[in-house]
C-alpha atoms as a PDB file:
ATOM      1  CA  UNK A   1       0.354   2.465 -23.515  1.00  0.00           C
ATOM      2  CA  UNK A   2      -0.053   5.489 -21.276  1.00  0.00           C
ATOM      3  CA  UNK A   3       1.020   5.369 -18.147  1.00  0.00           C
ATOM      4  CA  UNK A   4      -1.222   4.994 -14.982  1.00  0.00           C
ATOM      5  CA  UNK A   5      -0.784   8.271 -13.045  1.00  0.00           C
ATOM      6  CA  UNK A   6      -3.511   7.465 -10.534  1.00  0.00           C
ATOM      7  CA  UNK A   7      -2.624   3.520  -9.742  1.00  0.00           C
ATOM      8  CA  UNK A   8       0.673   1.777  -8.393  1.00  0.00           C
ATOM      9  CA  UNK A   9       1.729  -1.698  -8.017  1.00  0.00           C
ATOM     10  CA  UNK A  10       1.756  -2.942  -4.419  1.00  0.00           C
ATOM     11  CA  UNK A  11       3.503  -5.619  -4.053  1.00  0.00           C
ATOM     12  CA  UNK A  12       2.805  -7.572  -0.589  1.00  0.00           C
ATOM     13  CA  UNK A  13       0.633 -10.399  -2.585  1.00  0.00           C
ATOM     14  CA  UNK A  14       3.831 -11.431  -5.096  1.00  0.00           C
ATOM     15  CA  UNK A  15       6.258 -11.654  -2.530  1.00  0.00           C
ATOM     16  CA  UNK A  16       4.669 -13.689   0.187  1.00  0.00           C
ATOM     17  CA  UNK A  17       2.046 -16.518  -0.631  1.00  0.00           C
ATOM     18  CA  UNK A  18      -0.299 -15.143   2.625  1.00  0.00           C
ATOM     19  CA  UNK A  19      -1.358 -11.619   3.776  1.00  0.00           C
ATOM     20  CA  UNK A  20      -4.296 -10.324   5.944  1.00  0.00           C
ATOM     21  CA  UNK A  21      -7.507 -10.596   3.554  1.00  0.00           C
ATOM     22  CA  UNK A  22     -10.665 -12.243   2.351  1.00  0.00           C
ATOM     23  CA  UNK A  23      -9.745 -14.365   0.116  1.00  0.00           C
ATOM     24  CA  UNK A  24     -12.001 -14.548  -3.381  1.00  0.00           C
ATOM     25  CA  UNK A  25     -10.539 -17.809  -4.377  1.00  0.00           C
ATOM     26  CA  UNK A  26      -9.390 -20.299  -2.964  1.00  0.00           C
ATOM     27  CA  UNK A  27      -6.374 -21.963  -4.213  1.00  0.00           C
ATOM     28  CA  UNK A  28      -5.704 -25.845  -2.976  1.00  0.00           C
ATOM     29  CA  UNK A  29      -2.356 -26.369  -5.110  1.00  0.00           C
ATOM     30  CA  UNK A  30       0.207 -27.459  -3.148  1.00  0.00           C
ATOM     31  CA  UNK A  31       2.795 -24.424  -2.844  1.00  0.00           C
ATOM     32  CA  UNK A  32       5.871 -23.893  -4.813  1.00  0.00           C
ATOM     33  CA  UNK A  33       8.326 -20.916  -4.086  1.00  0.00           C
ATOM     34  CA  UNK A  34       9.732 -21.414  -7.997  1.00  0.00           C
ATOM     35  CA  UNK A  35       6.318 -21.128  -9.467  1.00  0.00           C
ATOM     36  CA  UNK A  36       5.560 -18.157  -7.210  1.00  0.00           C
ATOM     37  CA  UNK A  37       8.512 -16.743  -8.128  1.00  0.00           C
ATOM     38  CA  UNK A  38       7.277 -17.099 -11.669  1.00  0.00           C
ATOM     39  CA  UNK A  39       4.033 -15.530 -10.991  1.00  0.00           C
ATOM     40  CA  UNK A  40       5.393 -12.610  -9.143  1.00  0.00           C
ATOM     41  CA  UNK A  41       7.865 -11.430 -11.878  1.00  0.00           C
ATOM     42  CA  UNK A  42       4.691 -12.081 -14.427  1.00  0.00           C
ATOM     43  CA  UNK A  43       2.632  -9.996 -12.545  1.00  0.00           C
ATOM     44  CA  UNK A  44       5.504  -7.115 -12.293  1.00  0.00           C
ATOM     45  CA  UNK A  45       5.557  -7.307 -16.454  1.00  0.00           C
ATOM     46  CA  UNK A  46       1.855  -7.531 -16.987  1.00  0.00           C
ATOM     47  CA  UNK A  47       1.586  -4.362 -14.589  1.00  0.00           C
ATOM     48  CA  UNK A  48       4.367  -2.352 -16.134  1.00  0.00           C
ATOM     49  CA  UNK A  49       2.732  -3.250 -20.021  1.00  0.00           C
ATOM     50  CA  UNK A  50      -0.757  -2.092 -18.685  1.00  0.00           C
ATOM     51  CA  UNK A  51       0.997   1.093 -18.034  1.00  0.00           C
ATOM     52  CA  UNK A  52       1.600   0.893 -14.024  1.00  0.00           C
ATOM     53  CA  UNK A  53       4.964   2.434 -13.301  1.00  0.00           C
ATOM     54  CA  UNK A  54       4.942   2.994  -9.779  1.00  0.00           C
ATOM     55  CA  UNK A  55       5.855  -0.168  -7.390  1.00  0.00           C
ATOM     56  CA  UNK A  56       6.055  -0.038  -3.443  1.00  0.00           C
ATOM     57  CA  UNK A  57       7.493  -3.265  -1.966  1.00  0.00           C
ATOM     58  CA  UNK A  58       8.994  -3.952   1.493  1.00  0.00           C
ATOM     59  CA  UNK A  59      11.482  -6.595   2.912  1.00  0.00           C
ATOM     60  CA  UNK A  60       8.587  -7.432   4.928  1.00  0.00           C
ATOM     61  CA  UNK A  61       6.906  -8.786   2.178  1.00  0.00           C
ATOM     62  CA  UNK A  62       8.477 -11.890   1.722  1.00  0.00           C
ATOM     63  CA  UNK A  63      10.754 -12.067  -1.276  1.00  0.00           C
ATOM     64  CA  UNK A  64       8.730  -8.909  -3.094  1.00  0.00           C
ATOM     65  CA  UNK A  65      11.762  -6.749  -2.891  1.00  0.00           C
ATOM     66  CA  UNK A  66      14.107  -9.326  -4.672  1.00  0.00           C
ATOM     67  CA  UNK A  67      11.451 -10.033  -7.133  1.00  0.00           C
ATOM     68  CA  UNK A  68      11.415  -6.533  -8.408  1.00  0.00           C
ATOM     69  CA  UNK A  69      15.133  -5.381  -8.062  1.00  0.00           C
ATOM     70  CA  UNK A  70      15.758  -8.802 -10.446  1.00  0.00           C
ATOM     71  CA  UNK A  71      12.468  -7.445 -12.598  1.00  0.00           C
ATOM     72  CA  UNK A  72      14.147  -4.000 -12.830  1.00  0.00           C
ATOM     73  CA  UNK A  73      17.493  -5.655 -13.907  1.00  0.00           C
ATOM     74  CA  UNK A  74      15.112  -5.867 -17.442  1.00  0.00           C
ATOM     75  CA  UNK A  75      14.274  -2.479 -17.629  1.00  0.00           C
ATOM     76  CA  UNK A  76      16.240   1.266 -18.614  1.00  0.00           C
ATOM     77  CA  UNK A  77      12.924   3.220 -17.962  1.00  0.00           C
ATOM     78  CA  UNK A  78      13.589   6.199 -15.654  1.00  0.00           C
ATOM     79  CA  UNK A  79       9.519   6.524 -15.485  1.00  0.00           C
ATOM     80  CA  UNK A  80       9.594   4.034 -13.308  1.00  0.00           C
ATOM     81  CA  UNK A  81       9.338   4.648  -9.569  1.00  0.00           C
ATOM     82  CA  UNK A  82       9.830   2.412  -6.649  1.00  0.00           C
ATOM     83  CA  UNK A  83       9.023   2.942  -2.889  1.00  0.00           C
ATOM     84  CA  UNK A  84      10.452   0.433  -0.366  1.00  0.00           C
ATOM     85  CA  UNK A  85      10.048   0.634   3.352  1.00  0.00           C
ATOM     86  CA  UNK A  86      12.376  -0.718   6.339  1.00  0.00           C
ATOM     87  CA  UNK A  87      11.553  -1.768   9.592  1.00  0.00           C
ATOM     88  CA  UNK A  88       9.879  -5.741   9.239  1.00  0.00           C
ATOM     89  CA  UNK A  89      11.316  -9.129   8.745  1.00  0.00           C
ATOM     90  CA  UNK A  90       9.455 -12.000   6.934  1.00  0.00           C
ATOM     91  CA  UNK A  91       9.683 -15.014   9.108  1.00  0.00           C
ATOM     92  CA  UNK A  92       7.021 -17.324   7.924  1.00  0.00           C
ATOM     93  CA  UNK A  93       9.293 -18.958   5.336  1.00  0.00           C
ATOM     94  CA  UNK A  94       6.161 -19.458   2.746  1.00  0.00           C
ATOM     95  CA  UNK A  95       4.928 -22.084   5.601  1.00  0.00           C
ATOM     96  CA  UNK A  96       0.969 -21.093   5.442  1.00  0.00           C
ATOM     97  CA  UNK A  97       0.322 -22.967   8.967  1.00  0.00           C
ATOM     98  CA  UNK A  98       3.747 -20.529  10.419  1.00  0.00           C
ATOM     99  CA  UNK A  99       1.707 -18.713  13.426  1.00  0.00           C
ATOM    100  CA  UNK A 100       4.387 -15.971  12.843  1.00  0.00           C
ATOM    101  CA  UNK A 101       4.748 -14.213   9.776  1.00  0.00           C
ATOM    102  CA  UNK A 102       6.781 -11.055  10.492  1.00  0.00           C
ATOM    103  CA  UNK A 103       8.944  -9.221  12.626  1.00  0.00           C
ATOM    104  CA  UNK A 104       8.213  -5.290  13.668  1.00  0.00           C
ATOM    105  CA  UNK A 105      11.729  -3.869  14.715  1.00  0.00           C
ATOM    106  CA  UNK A 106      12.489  -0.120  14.225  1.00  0.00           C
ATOM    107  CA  UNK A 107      16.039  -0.114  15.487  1.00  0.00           C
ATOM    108  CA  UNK A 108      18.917   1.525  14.012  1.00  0.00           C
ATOM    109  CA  UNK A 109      20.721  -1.648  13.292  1.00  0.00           C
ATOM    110  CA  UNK A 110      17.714  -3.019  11.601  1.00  0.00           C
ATOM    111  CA  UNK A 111      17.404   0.338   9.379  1.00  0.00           C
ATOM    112  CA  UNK A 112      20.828   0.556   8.779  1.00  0.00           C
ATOM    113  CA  UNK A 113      20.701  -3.796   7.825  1.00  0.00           C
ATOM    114  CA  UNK A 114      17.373  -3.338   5.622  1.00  0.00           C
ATOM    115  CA  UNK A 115      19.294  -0.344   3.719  1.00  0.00           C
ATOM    116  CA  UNK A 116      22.044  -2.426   2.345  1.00  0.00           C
ATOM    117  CA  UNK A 117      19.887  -4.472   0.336  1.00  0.00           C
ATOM    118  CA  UNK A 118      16.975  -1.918  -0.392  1.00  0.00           C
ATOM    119  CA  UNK A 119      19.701   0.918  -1.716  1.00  0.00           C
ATOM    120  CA  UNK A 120      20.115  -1.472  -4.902  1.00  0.00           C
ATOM    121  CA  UNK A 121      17.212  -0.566  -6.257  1.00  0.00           C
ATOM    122  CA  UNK A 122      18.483   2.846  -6.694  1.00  0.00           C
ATOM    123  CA  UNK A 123      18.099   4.624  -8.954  1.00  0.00           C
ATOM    124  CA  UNK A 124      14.228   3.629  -9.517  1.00  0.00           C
ATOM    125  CA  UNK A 125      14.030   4.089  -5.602  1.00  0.00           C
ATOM    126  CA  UNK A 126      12.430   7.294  -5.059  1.00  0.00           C
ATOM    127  CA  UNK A 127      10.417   6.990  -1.533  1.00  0.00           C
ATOM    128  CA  UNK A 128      12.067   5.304   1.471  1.00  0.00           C
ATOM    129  CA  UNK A 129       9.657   4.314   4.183  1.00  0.00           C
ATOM    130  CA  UNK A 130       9.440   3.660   8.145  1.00  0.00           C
ATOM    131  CA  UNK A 131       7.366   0.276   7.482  1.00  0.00           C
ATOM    132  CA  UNK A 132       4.249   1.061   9.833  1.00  0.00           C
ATOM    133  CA  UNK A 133       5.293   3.842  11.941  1.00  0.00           C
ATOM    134  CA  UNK A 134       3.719   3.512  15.350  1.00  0.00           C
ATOM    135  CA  UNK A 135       4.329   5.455  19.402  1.00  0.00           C
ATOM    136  CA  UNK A 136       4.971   1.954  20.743  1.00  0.00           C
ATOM    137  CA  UNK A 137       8.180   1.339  18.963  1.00  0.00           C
ATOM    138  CA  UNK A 138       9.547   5.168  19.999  1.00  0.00           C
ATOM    139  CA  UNK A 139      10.834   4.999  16.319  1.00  0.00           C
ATOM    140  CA  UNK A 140       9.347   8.865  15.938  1.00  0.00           C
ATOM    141  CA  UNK A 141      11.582   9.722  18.970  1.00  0.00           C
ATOM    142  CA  UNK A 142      14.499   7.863  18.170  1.00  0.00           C
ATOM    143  CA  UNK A 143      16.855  10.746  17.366  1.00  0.00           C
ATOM    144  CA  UNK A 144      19.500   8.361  15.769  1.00  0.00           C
ATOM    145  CA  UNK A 145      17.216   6.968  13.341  1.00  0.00           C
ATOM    146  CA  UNK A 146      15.514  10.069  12.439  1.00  0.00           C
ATOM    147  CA  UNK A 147      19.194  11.519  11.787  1.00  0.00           C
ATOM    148  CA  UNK A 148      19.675   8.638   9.705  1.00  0.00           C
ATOM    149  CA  UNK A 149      17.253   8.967   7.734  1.00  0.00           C
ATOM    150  CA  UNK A 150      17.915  12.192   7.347  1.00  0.00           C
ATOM    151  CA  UNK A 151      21.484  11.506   6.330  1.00  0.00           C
ATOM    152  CA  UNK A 152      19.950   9.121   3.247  1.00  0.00           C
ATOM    153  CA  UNK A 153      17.725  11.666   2.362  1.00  0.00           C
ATOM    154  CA  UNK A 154      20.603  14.086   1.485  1.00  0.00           C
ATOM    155  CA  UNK A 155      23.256  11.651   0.125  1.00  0.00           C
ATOM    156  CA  UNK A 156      20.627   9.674  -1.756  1.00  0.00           C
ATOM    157  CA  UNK A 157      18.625  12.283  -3.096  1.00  0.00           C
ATOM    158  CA  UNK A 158      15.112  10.292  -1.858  1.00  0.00           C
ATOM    159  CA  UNK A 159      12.165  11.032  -0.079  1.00  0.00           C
ATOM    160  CA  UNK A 160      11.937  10.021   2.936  1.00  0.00           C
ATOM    161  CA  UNK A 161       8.338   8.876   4.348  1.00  0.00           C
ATOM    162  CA  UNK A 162       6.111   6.286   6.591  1.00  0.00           C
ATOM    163  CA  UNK A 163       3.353   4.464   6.959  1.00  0.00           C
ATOM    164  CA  UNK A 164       0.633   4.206   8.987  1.00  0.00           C
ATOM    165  CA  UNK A 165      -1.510   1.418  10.447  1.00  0.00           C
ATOM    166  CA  UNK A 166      -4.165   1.254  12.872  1.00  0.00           C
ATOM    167  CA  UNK A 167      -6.967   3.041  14.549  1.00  0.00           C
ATOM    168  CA  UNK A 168      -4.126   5.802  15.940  1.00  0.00           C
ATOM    169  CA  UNK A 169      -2.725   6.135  12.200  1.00  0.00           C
ATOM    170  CA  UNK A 170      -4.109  10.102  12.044  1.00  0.00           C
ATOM    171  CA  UNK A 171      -1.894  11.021  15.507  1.00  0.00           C
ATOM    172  CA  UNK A 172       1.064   9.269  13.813  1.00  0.00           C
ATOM    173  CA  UNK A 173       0.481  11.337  10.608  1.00  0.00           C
ATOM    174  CA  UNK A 174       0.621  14.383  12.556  1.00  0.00           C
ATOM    175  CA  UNK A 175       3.692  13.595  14.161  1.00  0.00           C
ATOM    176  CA  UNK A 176       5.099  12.769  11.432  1.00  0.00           C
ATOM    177  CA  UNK A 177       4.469  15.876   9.881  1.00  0.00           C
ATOM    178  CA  UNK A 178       6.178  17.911  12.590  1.00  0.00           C
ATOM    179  CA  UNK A 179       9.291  16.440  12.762  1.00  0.00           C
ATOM    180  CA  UNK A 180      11.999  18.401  11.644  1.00  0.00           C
ATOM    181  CA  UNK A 181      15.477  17.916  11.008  1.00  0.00           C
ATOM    182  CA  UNK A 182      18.309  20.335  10.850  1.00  0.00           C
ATOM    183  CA  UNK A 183      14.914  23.442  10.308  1.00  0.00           C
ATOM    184  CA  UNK A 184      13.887  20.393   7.168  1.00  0.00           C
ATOM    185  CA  UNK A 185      10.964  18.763   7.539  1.00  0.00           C
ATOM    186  CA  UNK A 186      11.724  15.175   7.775  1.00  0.00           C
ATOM    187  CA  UNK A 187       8.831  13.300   6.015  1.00  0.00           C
ATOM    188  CA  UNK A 188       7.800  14.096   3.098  1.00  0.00           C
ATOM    189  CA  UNK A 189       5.366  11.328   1.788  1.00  0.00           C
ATOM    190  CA  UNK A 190       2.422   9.216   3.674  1.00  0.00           C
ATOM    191  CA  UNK A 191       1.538   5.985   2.883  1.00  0.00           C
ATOM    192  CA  UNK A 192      -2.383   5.697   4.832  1.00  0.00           C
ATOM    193  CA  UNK A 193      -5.138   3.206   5.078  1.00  0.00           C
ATOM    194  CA  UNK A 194      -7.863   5.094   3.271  1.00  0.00           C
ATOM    195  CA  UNK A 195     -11.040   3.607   1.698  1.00  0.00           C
ATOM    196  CA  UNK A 196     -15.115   4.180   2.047  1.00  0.00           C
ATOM    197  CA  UNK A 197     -15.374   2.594   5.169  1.00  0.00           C
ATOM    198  CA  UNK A 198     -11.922   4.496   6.875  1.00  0.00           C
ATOM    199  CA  UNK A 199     -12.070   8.034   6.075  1.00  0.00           C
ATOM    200  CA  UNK A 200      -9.799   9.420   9.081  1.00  0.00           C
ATOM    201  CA  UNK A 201      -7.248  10.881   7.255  1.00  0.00           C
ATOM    202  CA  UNK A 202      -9.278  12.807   4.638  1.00  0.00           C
ATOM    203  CA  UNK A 203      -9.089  16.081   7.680  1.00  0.00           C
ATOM    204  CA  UNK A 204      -5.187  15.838   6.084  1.00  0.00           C
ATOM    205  CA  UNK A 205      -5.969  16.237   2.733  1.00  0.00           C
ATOM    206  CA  UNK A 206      -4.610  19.846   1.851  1.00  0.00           C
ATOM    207  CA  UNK A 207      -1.402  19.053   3.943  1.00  0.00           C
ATOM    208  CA  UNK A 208      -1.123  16.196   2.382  1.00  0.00           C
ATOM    209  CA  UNK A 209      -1.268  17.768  -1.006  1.00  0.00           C
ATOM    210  CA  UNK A 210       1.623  19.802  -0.294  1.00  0.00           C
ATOM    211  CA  UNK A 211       3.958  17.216   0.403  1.00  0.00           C
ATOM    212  CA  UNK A 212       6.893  16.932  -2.196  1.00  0.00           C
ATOM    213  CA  UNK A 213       6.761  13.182  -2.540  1.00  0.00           C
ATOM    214  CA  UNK A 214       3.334  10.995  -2.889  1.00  0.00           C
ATOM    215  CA  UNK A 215       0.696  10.678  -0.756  1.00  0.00           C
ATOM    216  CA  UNK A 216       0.348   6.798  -1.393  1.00  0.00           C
ATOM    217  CA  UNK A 217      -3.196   4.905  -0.468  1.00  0.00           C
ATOM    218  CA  UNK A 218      -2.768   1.378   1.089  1.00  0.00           C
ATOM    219  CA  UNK A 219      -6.327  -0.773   1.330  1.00  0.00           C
ATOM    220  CA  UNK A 220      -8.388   0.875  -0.568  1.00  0.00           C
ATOM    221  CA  UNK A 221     -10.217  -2.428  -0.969  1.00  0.00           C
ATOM    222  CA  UNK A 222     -10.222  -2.409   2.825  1.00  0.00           C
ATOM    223  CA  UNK A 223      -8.600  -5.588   2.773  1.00  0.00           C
ATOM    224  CA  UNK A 224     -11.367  -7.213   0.605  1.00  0.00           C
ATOM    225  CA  UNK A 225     -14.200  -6.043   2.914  1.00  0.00           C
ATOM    226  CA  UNK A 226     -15.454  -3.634  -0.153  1.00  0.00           C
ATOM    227  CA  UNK A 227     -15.943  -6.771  -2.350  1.00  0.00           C
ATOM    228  CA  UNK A 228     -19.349  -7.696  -1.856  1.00  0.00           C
ATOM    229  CA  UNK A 229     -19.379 -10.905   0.109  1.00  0.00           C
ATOM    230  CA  UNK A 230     -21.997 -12.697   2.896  1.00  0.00           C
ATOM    231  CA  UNK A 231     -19.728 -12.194   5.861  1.00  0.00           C
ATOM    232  CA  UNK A 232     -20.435  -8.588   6.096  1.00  0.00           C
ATOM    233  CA  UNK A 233     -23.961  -8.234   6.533  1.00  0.00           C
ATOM    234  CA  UNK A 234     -23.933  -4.786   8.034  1.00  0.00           C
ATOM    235  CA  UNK A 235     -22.333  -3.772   5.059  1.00  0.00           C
ATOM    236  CA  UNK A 236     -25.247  -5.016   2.865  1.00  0.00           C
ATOM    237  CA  UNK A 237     -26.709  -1.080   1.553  1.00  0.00           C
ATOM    238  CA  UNK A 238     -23.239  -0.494   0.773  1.00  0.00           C
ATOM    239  CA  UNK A 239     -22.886  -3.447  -1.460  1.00  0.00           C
ATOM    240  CA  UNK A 240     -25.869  -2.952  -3.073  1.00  0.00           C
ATOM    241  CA  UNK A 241     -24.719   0.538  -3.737  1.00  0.00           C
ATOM    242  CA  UNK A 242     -21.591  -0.724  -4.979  1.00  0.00           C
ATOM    243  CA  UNK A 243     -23.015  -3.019  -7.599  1.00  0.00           C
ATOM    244  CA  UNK A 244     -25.303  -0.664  -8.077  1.00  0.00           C
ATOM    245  CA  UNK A 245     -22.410   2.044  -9.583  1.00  0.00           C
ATOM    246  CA  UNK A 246     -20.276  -1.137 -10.649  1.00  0.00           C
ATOM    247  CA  UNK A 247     -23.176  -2.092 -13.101  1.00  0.00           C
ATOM    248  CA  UNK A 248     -23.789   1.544 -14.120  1.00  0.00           C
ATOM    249  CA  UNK A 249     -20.103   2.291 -14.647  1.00  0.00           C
ATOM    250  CA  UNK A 250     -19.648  -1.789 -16.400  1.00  0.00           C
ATOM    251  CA  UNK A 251     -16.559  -2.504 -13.800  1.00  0.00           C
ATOM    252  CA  UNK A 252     -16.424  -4.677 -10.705  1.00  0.00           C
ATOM    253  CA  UNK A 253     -16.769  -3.267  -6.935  1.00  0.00           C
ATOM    254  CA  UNK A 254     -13.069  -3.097  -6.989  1.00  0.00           C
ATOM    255  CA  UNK A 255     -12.750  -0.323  -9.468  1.00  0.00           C
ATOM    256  CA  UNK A 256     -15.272   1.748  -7.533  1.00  0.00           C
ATOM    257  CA  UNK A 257     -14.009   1.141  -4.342  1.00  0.00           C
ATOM    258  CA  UNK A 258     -10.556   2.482  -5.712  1.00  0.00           C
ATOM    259  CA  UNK A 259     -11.951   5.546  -8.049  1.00  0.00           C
ATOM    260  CA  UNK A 260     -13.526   6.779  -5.007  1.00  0.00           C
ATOM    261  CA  UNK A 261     -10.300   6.915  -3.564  1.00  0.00           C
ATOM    262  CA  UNK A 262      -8.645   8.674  -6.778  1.00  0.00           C
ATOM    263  CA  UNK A 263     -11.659  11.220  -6.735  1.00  0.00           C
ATOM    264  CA  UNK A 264     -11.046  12.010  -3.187  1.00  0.00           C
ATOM    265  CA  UNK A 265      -7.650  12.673  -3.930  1.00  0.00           C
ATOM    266  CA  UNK A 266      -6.975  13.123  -7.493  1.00  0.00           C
ATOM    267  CA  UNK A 267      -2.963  13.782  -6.734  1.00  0.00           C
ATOM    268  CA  UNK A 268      -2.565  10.665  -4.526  1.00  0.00           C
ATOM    269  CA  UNK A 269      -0.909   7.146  -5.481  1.00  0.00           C
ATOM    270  CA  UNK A 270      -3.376   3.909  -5.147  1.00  0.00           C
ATOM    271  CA  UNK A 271      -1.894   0.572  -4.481  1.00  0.00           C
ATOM    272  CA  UNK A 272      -3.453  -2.265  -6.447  1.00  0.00           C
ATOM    273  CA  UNK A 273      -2.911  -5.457  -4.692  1.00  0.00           C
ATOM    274  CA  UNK A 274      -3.004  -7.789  -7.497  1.00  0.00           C
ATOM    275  CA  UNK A 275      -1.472 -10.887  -7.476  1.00  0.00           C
ATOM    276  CA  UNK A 276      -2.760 -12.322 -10.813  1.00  0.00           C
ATOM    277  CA  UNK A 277      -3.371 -10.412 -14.289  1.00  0.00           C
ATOM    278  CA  UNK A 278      -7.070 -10.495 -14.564  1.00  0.00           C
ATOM    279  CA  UNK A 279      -7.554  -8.848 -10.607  1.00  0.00           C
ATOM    280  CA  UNK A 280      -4.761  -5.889 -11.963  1.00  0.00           C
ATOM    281  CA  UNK A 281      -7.061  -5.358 -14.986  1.00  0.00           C
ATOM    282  CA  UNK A 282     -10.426  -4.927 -12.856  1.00  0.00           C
ATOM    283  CA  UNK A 283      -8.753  -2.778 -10.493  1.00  0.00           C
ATOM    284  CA  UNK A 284      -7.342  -0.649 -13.817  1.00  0.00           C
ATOM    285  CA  UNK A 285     -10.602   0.019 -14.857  1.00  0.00           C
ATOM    286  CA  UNK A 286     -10.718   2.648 -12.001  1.00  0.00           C
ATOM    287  CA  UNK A 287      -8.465   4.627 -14.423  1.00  0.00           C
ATOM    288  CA  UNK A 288     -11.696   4.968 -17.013  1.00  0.00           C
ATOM    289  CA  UNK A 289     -14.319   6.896 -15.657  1.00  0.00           C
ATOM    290  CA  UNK A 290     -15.374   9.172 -12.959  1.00  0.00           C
ATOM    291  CA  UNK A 291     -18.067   8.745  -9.912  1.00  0.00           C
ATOM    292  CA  UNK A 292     -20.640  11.884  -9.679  1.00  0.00           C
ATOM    293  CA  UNK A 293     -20.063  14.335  -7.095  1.00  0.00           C
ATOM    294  CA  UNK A 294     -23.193  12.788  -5.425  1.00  0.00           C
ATOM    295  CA  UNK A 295     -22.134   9.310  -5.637  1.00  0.00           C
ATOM    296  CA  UNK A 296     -19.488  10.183  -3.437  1.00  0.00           C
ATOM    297  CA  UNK A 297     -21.553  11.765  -0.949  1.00  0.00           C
ATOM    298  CA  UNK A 298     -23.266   8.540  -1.005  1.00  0.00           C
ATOM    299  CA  UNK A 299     -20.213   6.374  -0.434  1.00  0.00           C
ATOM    300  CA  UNK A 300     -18.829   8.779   2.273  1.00  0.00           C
ATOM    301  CA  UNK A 301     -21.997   8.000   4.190  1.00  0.00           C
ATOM    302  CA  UNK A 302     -20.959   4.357   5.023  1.00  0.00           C
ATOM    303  CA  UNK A 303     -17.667   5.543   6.820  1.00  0.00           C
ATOM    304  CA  UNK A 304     -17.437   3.979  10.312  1.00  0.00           C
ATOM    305  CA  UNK A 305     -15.358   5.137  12.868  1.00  0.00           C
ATOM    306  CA  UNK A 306     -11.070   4.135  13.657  1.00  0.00           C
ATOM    307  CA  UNK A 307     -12.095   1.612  16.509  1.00  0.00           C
ATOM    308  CA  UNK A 308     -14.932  -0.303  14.649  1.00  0.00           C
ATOM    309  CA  UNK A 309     -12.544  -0.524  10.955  1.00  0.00           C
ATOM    310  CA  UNK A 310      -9.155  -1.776  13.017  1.00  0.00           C
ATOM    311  CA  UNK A 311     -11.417  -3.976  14.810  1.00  0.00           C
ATOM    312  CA  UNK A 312     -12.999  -5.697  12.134  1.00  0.00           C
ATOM    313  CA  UNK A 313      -9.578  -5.764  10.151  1.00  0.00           C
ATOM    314  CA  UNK A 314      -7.694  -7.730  13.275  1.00  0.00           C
ATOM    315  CA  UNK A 315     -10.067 -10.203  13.258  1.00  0.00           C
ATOM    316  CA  UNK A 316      -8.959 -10.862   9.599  1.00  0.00           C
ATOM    317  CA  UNK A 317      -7.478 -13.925   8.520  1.00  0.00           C
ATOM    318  CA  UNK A 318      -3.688 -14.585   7.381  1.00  0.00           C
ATOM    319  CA  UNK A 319      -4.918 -16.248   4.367  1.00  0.00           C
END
C-alpha cells in the first residue's frame, strides 16, 4: 500500500457521535458509546490499510484522542504522524439533544491539563495545536502560554501550530506568523478552513510553504456544502460543475472538492472526515487523478467572500 502523502485522517466524526454538518444519511439507531467505540477504532485501521498515515485529533473531539492513542498501542510504524490540539472540552456527553457540546478555554491551566494526556501519544505526536486560535480569547497575547508552548517545543522536539476558524481566520494567520519567541518563530504549522467556496487564505500560500511543519486543510468539503444537495440553491452552477468533473474524472463531488484543494497546494495536508469506510474511500479517490489547470479556474470562480461562508456555516446544524 503506498502511503497517502496528500490526505490525513481527521478525526472529529469518530470521537463524538455529532459535529457541525449536513448530514448525507441519516442514522435512527439508538446510540451506543461501545459500538461507536468500535466504529471509531475500525475506521482508524481501515484508514491506516488504505495508506493514510497522518491523524489530527483533539480532546475536543469527544473521545477521538483516546481512540487513537489505544489504536496506536497496535502499531510500531514511525511513518505515522499525529497532530493533536489543546484548548476545548467535550461536554455533550454523546447526549445528541445536549444544547452544549464544547468548551473554548485557552488558559494556561487548561494547556498545561490537556498536555498531560495528549503528551502520550508521543512519539507519533509531531504537531501540537492552539485548538481554534482566535483575538477574543487573548491566547496570541498571553505571554505565559506562548512561553509554554515554547518550552514543549524544545523539550519535546514538536511543532508547535494553530488553527483557525472564522471569517477573521486570515488576521489570526498573520499573527500567528509573527510571533516570535526567544528571536524563534513560534508557529510553525497552520491548520485553515480552505475549500472552493473559502479561498481567503490562498494570499498565504508561499509563506505557508515555507513553514517547517504542515500546512493542514480543515473543511475542504465545506462542511458538506460541496456535496451537491437541494438546500443550496445558489450553489446550483457549481454543482452542476461538480458532477460535471465528478462524472468525467468517475469519483464523487467529494474527491473533487478535495483534489482542488491538493492542486492548490500540492505540499499541504487534507483532512478527510470520514466516519465510515466507504466515505474514506470516495474521498481517497482524490489521490488518483489531477483537475486541468482550467478546471480550477473554473472552481475558483464560485469563491464567496469570509462574511457570506462563516455565515452560512453558523447557521449549520449540530447533527
Amino acid at each position: 500500500m503506498i502511503n497517502s502523502k496528500h490526505i490525513g485522517l481527521g478525526t472529529a466524526a469518530i470521537g463524538r457521535p455529532l459535529y457541525i454538518n449536513i448530514k448525507q444519511d441519516a442514522n435512527t439507531e439508538p446510540f451506543s458509546l461501545s459500538t461507536f467505540k468500535e466504529k471509531g477504532m475500525e475506521v482508524l485501521e481501515d484508514a491506516y490499510n488504505k495508506g493514510i498515515r497522518y491523524f489530527d485529533t483533539s480532546p475536543g473531539y469527544g473521545i477521538a484522542e483516546e481512540l487513537l492513542l489505544q489504536w496506536l498501542k497496535t502499531k510500531n510504524d514511525p511513518s505515522i504522524q499525529v497532530s493533536t490540539k489543546w484548548g476545548y472540552t467535550y461536554v455533550a456527553n454523546f447526549n445528541p439533544n445536549a444544547t452544549q457540546h464544547e468548551v473554548k478555554e485557552h488558559s494556561l491551566s487548561k494547556l498545561n491539563e490537556q498536555w498531560e494526556f495528549s503528551k502520550a501519544l508521543l512519539p507519533y505526536l509531531k504537531v501540537y495545536q492552539i485548538h481554534s486560535a482566535t483575538f477574543d480569547t487573548g491566547v496570541l497575547e498571553n505571554v505565559e502560554v506562548l512561553n509554554r508552548l515554547h518550552e514543549l517545543k524544545q523539550e519535546h522536539n514538536i511543532i508547535i501550530g494553530l488553527t483557525t476558524t472564522g471569517a477573521n481566520q486570515t488576521e489570526v494567520l498573520e499573527k500567528g506568523l509573527s510571533i516570535q519567541i526567544e528571536n524563534d518563530p513560534l508557529f510553525q504549522s497552520f491548520q485553515c478552513t480552505y475549500n472552493v467556496l473559502d479561498q481567503s487564505v490562498f494570499k498565504y500560500s508561499e509563506v505557508l510553504k515555507s513553514l517547517k511543519g504542515p500546512f493542514i486543510i480543515k473543511e475542504a468539503l465545506a462542511n458538506g456544502r460541496l456535496i451537491p444537495n437541494k438546500n443550496f440553491p445558489q450553489y446550483l452552477n457549481l454543482y452542476d460543475l461538480m458532477n460535471h468533473l465528478a462524472k468525467k474524472y468517475n469519483v464523487g463531488a467529494d474527491a473533487i472538492a478535495l483534489r482542488y484543494c491538493i492542486d492548490i497546494f500540492p505540499d499541504a495536508l487534507v483532512l478527510s472526515g470520514a466516519n465510515n469506510g466507504v466515505h474514506l474511500a470516495a474521498n481517497l479517490k482524490a489521490d488518483q487523478f489531477s483537475l486541468t489547470n482550467s478546471e480550477i479556474e473554473e472552481l475558483s470562480t464560485f469563491g464567496i467572500s469570509n462574511n457570506n461562508y462563516w455565515k452560512e456555516r453558523k447557521a449549520l446544524a449540530w447533527n
